[in-house]
Each structure stands twice: as structure tokens, then as C-alpha cells.
Protein backbone atom coordinates (compact mmCIF):
# COMPACT_ATOMS: atom_id res chain seq x y z
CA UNK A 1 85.98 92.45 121.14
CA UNK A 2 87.47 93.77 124.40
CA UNK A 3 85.05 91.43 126.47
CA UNK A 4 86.16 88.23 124.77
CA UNK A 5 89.74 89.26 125.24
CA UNK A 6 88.99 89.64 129.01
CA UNK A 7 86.80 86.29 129.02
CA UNK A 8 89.68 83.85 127.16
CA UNK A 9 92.11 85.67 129.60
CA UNK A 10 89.86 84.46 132.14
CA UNK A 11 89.83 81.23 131.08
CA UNK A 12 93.59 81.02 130.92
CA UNK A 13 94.09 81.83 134.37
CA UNK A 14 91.37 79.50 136.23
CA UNK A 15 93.48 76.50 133.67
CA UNK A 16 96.64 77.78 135.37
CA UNK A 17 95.43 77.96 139.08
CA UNK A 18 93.71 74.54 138.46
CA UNK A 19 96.65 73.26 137.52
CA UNK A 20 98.81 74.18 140.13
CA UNK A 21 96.43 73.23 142.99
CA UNK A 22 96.54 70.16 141.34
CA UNK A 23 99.96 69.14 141.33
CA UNK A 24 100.36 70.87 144.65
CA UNK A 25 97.62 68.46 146.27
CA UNK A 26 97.59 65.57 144.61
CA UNK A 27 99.85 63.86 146.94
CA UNK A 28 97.59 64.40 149.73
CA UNK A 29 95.11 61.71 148.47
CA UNK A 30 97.99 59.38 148.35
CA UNK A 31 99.34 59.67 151.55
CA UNK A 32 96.05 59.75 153.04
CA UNK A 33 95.60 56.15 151.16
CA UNK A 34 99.03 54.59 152.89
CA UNK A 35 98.30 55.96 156.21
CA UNK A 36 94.38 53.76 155.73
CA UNK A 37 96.48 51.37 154.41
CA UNK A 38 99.00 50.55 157.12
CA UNK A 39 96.37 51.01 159.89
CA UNK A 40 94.07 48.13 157.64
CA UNK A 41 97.52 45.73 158.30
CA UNK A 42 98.31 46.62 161.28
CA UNK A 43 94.93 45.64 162.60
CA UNK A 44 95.06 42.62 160.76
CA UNK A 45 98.32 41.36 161.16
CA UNK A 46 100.07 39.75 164.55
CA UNK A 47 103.77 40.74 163.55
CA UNK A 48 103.34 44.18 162.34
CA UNK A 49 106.45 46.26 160.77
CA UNK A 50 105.37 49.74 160.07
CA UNK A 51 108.12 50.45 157.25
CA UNK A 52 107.52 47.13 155.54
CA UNK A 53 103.60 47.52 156.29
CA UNK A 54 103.82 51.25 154.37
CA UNK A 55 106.24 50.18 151.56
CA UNK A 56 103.94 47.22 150.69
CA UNK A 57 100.70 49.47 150.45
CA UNK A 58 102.46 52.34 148.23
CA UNK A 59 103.72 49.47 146.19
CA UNK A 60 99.95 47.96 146.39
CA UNK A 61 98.63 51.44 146.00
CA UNK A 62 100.69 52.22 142.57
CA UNK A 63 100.42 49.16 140.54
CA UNK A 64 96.46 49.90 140.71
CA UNK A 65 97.22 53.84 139.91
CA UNK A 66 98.95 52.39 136.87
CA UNK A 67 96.30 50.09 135.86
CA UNK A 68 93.83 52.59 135.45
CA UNK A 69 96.13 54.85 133.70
């Protein structure tokens, strides 16, 4: 009886920490995503605006996060 306690307690905690590294992190993939993004159009584009460039991709970037949601 004790060892199940100790294993669902277990269990508990690893949901927790996974949690929490994942809303701690999951930003990083994101940014990480723009910055690609904005170097893609600044090699491809002649008149490049890094504020519009970055806006555009993290608009780009969340329409297709929503889509697969």
C-alpha cells in the first residue's frame, strides 16, 4: 500500500515539473522561429525593415499555430 502511495506521488510530481518546464520554454521555440524567419526575408528582400520583417513572421508564424490547434 505504502509503495503505491509513494509511486502515484511520483507520478504527480514528474506531471508538475513537466508542466512547468513547459510553459517556462515554450517560448523559446517561437522566438527561435521569428529570428529564422526575419533572416529568410531579409535575405530575400531588397528593402528590408527589421520590425515590419519580425511582425509579419509572428503574424505568419501564429495563424499556422492556430490552424493546427
Amino acid at each position: 500500500m505504502k509503495k503505491n502511495i509513494i509511486t502515484i506521488i511520483l507520478i504527480i510530481v514528474g506531471i508538475i515539473v513537466l508542466f512547468l518546464i513547459r510553459s517556462n520554454y515554450s517560448d523559446h521555440n517561437l522566438k527561435r522561429t521569428v529570428e529564422a524567419c526575419v533572416l529568410a526575408k531579409k535575405q530575400t528582400t531588397k528593402n528590408f525593415n527589421r520590425q515590419e520583417a519580425k511582425k509579419y513572421c509572428e503574424e505568419e508564424i501564429k495563424k499556422k499555430i492556430k490552424s493546427k490547434d
